[in-house]
C-alpha atoms as a PDB file:
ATOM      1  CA  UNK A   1       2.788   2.924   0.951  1.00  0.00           C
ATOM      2  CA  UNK A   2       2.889   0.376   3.936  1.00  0.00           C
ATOM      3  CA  UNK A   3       3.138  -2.795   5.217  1.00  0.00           C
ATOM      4  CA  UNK A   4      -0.168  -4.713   4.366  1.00  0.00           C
ATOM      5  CA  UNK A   5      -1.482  -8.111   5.567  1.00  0.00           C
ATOM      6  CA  UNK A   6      -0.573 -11.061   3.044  1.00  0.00           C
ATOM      7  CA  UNK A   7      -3.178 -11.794   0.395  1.00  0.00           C
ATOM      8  CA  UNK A   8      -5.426 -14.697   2.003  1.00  0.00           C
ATOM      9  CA  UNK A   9      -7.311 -17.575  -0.314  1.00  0.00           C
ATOM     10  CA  UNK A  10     -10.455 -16.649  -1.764  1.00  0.00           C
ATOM     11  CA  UNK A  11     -13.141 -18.683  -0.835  1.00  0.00           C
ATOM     12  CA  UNK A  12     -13.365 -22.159  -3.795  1.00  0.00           C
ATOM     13  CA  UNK A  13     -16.566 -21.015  -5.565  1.00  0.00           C
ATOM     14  CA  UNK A  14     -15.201 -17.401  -5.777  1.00  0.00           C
ATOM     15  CA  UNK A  15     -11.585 -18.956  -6.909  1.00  0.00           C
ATOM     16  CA  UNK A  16     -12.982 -21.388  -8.893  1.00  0.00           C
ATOM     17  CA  UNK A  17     -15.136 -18.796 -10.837  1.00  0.00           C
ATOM     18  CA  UNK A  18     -12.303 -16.059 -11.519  1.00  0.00           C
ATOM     19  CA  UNK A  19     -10.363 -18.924 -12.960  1.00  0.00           C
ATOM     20  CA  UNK A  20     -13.194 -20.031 -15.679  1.00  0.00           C
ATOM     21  CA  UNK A  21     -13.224 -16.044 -16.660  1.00  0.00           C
ATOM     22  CA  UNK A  22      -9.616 -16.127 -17.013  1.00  0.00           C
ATOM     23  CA  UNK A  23      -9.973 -19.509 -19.341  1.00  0.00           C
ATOM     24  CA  UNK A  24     -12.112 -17.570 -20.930  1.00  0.00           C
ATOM     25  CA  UNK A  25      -9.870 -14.888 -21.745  1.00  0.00           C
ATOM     26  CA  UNK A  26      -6.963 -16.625 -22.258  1.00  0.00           C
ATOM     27  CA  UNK A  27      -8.837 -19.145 -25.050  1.00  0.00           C
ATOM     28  CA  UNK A  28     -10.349 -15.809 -27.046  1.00  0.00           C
ATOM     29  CA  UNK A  29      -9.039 -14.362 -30.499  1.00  0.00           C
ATOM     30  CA  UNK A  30      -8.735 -11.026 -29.081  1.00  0.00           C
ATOM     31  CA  UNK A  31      -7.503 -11.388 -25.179  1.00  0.00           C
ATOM     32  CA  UNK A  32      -7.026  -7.695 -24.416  1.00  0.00           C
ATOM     33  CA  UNK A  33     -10.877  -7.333 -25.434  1.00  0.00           C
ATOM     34  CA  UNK A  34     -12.122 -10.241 -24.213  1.00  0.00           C
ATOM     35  CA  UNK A  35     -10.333  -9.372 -20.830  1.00  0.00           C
ATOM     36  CA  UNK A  36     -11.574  -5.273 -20.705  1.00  0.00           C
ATOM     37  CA  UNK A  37     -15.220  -6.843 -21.325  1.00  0.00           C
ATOM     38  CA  UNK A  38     -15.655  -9.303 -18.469  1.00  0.00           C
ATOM     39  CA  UNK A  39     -14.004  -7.247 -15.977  1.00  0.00           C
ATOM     40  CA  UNK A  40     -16.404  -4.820 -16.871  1.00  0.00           C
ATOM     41  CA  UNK A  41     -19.030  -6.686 -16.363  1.00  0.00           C
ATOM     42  CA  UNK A  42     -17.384  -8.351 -13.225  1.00  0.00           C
ATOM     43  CA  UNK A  43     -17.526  -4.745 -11.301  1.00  0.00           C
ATOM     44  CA  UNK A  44     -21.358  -4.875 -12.373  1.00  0.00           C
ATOM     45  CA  UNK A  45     -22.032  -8.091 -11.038  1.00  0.00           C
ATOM     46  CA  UNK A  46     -22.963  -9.428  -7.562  1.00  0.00           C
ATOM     47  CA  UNK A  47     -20.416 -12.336  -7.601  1.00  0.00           C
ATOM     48  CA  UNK A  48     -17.288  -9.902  -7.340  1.00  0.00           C
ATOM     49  CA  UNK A  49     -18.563  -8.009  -4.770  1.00  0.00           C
ATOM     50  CA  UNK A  50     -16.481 -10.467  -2.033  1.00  0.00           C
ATOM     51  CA  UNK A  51     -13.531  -9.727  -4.511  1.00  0.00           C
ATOM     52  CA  UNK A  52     -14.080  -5.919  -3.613  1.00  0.00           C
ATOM     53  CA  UNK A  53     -14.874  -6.814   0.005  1.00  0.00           C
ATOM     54  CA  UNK A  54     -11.237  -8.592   0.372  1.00  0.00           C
ATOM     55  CA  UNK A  55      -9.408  -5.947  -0.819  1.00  0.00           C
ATOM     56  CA  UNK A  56     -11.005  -3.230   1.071  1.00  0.00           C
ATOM     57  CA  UNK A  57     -10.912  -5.778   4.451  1.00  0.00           C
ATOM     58  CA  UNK A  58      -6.588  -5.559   3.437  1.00  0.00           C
ATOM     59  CA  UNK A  59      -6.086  -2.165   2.687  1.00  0.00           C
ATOM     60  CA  UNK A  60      -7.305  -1.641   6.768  1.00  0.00           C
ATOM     61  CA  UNK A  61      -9.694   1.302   8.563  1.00  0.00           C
ATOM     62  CA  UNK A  62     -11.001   3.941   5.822  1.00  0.00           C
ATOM     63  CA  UNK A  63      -9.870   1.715   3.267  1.00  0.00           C
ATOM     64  CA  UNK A  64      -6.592   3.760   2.471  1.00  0.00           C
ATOM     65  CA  UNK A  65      -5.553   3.293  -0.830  1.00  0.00           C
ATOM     66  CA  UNK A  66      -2.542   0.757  -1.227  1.00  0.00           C
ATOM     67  CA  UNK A  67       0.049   2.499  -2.727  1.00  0.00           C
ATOM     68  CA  UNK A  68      -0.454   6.124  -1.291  1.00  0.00           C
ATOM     69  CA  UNK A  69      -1.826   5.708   1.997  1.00  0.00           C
ATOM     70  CA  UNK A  70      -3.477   8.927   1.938  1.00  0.00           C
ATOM     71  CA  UNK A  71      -6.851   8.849  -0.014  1.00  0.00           C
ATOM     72  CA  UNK A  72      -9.700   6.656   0.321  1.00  0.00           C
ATOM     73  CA  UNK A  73      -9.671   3.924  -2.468  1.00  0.00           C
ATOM     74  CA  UNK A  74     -12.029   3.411  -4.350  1.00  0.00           C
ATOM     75  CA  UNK A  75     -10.472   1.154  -7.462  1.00  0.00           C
ATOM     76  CA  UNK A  76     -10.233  -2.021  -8.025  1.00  0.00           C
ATOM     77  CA  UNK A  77      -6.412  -1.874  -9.297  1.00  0.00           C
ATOM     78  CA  UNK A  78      -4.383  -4.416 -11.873  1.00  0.00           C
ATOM     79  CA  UNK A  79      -1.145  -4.359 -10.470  1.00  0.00           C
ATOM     80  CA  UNK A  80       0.107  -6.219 -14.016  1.00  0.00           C
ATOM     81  CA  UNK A  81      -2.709  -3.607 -16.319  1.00  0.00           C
ATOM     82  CA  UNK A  82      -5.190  -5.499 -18.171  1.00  0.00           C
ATOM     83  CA  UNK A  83      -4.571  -2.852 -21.249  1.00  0.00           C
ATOM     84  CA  UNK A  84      -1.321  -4.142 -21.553  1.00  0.00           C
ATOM     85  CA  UNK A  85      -1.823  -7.170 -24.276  1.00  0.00           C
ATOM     86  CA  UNK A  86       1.257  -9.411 -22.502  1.00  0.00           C
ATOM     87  CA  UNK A  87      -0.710  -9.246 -19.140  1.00  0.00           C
ATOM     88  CA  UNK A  88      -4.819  -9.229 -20.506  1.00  0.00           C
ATOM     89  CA  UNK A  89      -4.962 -12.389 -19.621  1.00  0.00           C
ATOM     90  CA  UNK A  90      -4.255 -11.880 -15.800  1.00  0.00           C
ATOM     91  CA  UNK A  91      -7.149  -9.008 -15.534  1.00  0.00           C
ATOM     92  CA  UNK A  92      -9.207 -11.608 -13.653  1.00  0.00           C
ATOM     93  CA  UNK A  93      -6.940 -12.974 -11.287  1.00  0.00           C
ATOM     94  CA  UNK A  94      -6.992 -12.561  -7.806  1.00  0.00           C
ATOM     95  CA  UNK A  95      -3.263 -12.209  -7.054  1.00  0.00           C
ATOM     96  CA  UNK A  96      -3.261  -9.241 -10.017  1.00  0.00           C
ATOM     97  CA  UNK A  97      -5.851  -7.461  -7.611  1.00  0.00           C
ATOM     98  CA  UNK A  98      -5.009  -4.469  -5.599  1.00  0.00           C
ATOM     99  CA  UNK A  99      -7.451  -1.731  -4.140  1.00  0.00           C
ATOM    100  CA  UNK A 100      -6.379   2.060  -4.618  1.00  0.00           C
ATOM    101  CA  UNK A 101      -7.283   5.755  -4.990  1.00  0.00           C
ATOM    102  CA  UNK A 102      -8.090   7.027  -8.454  1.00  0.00           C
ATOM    103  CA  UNK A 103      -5.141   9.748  -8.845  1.00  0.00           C
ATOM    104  CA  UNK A 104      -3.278   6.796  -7.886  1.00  0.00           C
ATOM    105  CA  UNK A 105      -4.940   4.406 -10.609  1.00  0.00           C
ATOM    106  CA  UNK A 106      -4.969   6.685 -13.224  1.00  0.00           C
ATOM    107  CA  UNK A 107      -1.104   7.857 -12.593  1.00  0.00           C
ATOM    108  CA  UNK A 108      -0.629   3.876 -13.329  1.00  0.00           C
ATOM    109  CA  UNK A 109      -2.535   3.228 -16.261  1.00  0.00           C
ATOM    110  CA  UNK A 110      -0.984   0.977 -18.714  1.00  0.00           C
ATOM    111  CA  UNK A 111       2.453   1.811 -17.149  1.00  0.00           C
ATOM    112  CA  UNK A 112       4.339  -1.297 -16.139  1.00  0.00           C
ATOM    113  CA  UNK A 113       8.399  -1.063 -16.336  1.00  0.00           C
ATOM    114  CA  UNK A 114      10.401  -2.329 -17.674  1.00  0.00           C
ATOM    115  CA  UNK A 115       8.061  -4.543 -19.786  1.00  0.00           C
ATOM    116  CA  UNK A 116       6.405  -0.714 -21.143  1.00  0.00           C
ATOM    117  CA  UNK A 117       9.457   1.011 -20.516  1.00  0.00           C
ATOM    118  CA  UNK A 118      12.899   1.793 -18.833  1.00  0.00           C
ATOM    119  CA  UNK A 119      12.483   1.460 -14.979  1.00  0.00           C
ATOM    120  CA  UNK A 120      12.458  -0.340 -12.180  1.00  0.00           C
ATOM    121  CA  UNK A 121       9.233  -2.871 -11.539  1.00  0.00           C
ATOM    122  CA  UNK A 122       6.661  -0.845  -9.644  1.00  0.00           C
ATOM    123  CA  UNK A 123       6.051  -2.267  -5.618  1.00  0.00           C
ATOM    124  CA  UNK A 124       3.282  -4.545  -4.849  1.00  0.00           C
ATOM    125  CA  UNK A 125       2.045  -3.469  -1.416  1.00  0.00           C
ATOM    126  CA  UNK A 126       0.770  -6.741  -0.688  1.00  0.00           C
ATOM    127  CA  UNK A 127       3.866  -8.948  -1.737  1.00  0.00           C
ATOM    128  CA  UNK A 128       6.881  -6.100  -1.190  1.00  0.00           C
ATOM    129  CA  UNK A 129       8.314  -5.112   2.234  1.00  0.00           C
ATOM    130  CA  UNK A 130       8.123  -1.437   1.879  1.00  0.00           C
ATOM    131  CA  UNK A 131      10.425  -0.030   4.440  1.00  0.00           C
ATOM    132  CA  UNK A 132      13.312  -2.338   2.645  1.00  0.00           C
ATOM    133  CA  UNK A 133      12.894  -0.038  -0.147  1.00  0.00           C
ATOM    134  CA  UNK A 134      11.662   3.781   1.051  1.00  0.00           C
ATOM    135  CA  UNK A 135      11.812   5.470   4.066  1.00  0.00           C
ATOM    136  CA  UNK A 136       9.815   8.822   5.678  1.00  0.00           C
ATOM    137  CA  UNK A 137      12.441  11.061   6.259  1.00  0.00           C
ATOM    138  CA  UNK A 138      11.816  14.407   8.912  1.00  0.00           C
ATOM    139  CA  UNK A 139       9.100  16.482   6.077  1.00  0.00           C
ATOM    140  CA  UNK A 140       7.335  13.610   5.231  1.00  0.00           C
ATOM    141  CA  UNK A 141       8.965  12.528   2.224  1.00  0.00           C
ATOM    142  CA  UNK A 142       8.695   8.617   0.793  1.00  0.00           C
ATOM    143  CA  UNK A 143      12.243   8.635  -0.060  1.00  0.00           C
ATOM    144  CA  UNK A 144      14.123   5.733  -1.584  1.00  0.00           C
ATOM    145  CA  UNK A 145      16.877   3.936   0.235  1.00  0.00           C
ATOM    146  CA  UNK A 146      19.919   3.743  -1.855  1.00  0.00           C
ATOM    147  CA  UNK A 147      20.658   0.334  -3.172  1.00  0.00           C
ATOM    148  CA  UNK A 148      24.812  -0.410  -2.520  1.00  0.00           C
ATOM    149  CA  UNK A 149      25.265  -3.068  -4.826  1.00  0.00           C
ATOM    150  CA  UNK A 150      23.791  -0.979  -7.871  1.00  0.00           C
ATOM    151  CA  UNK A 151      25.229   2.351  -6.217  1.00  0.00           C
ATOM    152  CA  UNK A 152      22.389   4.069  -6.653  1.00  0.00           C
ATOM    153  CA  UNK A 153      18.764   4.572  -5.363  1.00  0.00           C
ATOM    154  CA  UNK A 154      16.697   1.622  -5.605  1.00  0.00           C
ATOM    155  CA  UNK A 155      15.483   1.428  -8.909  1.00  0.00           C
ATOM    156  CA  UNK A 156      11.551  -0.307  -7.891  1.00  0.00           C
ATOM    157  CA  UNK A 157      11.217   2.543  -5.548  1.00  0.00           C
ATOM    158  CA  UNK A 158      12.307   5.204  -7.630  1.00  0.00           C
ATOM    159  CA  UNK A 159       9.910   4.313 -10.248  1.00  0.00           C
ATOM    160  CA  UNK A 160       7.083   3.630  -8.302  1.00  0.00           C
ATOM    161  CA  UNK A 161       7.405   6.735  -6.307  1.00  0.00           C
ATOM    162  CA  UNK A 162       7.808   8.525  -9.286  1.00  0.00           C
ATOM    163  CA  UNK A 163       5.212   7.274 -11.661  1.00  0.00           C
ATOM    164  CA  UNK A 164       2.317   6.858  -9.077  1.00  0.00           C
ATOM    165  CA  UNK A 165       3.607  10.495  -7.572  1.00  0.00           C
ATOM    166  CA  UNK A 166       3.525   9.500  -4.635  1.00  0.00           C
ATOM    167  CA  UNK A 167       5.264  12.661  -2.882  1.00  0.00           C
ATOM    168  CA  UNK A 168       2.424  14.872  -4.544  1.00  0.00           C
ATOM    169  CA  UNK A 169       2.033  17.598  -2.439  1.00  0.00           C
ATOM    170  CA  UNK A 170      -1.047  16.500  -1.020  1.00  0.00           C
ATOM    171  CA  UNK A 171       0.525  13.419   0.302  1.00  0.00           C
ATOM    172  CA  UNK A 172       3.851  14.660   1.057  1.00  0.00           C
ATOM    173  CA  UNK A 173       1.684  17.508   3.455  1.00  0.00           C
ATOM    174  CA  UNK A 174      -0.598  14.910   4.981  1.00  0.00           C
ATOM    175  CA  UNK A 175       2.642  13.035   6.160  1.00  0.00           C
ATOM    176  CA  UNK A 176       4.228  15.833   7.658  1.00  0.00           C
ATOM    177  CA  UNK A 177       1.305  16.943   9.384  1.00  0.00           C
ATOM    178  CA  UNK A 178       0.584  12.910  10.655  1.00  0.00           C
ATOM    179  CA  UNK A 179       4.223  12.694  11.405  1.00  0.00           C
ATOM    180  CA  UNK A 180       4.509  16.086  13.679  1.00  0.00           C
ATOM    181  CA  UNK A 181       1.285  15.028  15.577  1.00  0.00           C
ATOM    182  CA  UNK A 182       2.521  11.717  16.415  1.00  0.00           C
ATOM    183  CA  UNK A 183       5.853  12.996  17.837  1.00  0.00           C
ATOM    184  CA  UNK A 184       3.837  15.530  19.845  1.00  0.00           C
ATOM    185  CA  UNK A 185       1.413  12.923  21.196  1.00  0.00           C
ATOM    186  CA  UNK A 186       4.872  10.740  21.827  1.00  0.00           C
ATOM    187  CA  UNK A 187       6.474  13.698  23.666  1.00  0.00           C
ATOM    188  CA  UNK A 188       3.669  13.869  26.008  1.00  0.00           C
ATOM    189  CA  UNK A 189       3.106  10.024  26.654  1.00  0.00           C
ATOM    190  CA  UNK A 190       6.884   9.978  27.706  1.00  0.00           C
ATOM    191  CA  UNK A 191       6.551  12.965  30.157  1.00  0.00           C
ATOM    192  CA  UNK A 192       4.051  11.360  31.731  1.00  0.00           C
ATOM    193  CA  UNK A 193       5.941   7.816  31.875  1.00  0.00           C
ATOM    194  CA  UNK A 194       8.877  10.176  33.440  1.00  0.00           C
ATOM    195  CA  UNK A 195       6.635  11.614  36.359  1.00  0.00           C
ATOM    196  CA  UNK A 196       4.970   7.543  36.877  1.00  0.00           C
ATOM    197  CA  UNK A 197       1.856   8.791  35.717  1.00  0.00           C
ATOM    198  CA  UNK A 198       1.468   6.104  33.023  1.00  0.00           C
ATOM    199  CA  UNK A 199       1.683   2.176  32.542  1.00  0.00           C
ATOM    200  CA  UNK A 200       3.356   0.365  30.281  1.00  0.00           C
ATOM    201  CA  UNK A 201      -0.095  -1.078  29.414  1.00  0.00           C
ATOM    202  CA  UNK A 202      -1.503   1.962  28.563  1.00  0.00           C
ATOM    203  CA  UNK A 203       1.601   2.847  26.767  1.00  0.00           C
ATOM    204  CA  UNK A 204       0.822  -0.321  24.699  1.00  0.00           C
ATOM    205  CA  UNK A 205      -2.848   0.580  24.275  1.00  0.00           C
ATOM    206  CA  UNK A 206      -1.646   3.909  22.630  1.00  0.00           C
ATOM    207  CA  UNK A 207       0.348   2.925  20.392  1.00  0.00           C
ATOM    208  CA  UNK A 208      -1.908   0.378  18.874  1.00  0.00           C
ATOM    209  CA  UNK A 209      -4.837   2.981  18.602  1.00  0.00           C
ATOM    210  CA  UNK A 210      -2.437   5.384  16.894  1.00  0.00           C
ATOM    211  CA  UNK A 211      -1.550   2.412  14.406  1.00  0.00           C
ATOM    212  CA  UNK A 212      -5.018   1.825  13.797  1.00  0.00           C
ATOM    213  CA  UNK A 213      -6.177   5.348  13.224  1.00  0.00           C
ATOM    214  CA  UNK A 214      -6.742   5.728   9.146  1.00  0.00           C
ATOM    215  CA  UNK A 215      -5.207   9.308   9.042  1.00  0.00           C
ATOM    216  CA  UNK A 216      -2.051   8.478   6.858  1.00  0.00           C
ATOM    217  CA  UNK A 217      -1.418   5.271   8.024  1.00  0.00           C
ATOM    218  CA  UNK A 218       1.932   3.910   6.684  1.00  0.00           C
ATOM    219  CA  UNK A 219       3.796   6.956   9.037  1.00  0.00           C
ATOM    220  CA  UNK A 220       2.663   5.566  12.207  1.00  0.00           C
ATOM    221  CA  UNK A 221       3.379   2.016  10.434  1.00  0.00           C
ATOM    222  CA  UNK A 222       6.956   3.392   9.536  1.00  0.00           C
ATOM    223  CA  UNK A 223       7.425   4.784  12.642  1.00  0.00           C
ATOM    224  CA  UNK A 224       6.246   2.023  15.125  1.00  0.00           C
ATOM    225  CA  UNK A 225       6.337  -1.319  13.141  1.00  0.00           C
ATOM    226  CA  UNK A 226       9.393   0.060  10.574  1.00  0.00           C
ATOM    227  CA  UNK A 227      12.816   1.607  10.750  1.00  0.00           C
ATOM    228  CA  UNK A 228      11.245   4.654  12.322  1.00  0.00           C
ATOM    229  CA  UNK A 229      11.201   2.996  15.545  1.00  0.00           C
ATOM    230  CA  UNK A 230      15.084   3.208  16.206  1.00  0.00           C
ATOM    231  CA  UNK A 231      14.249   7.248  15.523  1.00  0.00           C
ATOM    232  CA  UNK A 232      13.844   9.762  17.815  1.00  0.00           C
ATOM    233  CA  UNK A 233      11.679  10.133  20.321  1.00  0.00           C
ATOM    234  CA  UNK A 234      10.312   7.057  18.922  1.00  0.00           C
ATOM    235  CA  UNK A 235      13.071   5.236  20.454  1.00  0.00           C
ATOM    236  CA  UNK A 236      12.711   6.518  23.736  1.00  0.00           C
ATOM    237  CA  UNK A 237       8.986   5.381  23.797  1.00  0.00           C
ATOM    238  CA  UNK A 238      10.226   2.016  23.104  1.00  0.00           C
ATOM    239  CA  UNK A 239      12.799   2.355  25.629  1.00  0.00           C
ATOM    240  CA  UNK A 240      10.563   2.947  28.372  1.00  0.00           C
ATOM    241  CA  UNK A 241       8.393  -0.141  27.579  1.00  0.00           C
ATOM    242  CA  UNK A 242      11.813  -2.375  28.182  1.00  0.00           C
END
């Protein structure tokens, strides 16, 4: 997971037709049907295409799935599942709409604590800060922070980490590997700030093109937007821009 841009406004015609296929839904006998037909035929037709288009625009270069950060996505995700009858009638709304991998997606399913069961409520990348729940610790790991008040780990990240499986071991390796690259590549920009032979401009340009670069995106995010930053030799890099 990372931190994602917040959901913009769908254009009016686009808004103004989800909300006559969720009328739709929410007026029929049978709204868990009624809801798994039209979003069928929704991902069929050309007028959600912009729907897809949004999401893809959010989730940022390569399209990184939302929740993992490692695979491409590909899925059109319900963050509240349309096959669960108390949310069916929110499978058409925009803010229910997230854009993820399918090991992801199908980890989900009709999973939703606590309404399906015990658990905390799963993170929505797009309306959660993530880093107030998880940090990347040295291998790589998504690890929950512990919450002091409940004296425990943070129930919403436990769950979602653990349900989603989000330290699967494909992941948890692409992490480590994005995490030991970017300290090497960090280790080198600060010899050369020691011997002058680099700008703080330049320093700047790097670290924005290593944010922007799709390979596992939410460590660089963690690491030079997040927490991560006051880590080392993050913090020296940092340091040198003061």
């Amino acid at each position: 997971m990372r931190r994602l841009p917040r959901r913009p406004e769908l254009p009016l015609r686009l808004g103004r037709k989800l909300q006559s296929e969720t009328a739709a839904i929410t007026g029929h006998a049978d709204p868990k049907a009624e809801a798994a037909r039209r979003y069928g035929n929704a991902r069929k037709a050309k007028w959600f295409k912009p729907v897809v288009r949004k999401l893809e625009k959010l989730s940022g270069p390569a399209q990184r799935c939302m929740f993992c950060s490692g695979s491409e996505a590909s899925d059109v995700e319900h963050y509240r599942p349309k096959g669960v009858e108390a949310f069916a009638r929110l499978a058409m709304t925009w803010e229910n709409f997230l854009w993820s991998c399918t090991p992801c997606n199908r980890g989900k399913l009709n999973r939703f604590p606590p309404d399906t069961e015990p658990g905390g409520r799963f993170l929505n990348p797009l309306d959660d800060d993530v880093w107030e729940f998880f940090f990347i610790d040295e291998f790589g790991i998504l690890t929950p922070r512990f919450d002091q008040a409940a004296n425990t780990l943070n129930e919403r990240a436990v769950s979602t980490r653990d349900f989603l499986e989000l330290n699967r071991e494909a992941v948890q390796e692409s992490r480590k590997i994005r995490l030991e690259d970017l300290k090497s590549q960090v280790g080198e920009t600060l010899q050369l700030a020691c011997l002058g032979q680099i700008t703080k401009a330049q320093i700047r340009a790097k670290i924005s093109k290593w944010l922007k670069q799709p390979f596992q995106p939410d460590v660089a995010d963690y690491f030079f937007n997040g927490p991560g930053k006051e880590e080392t030799p993050f913090k020296d890099l940092f340091a040198a821009l003061r």
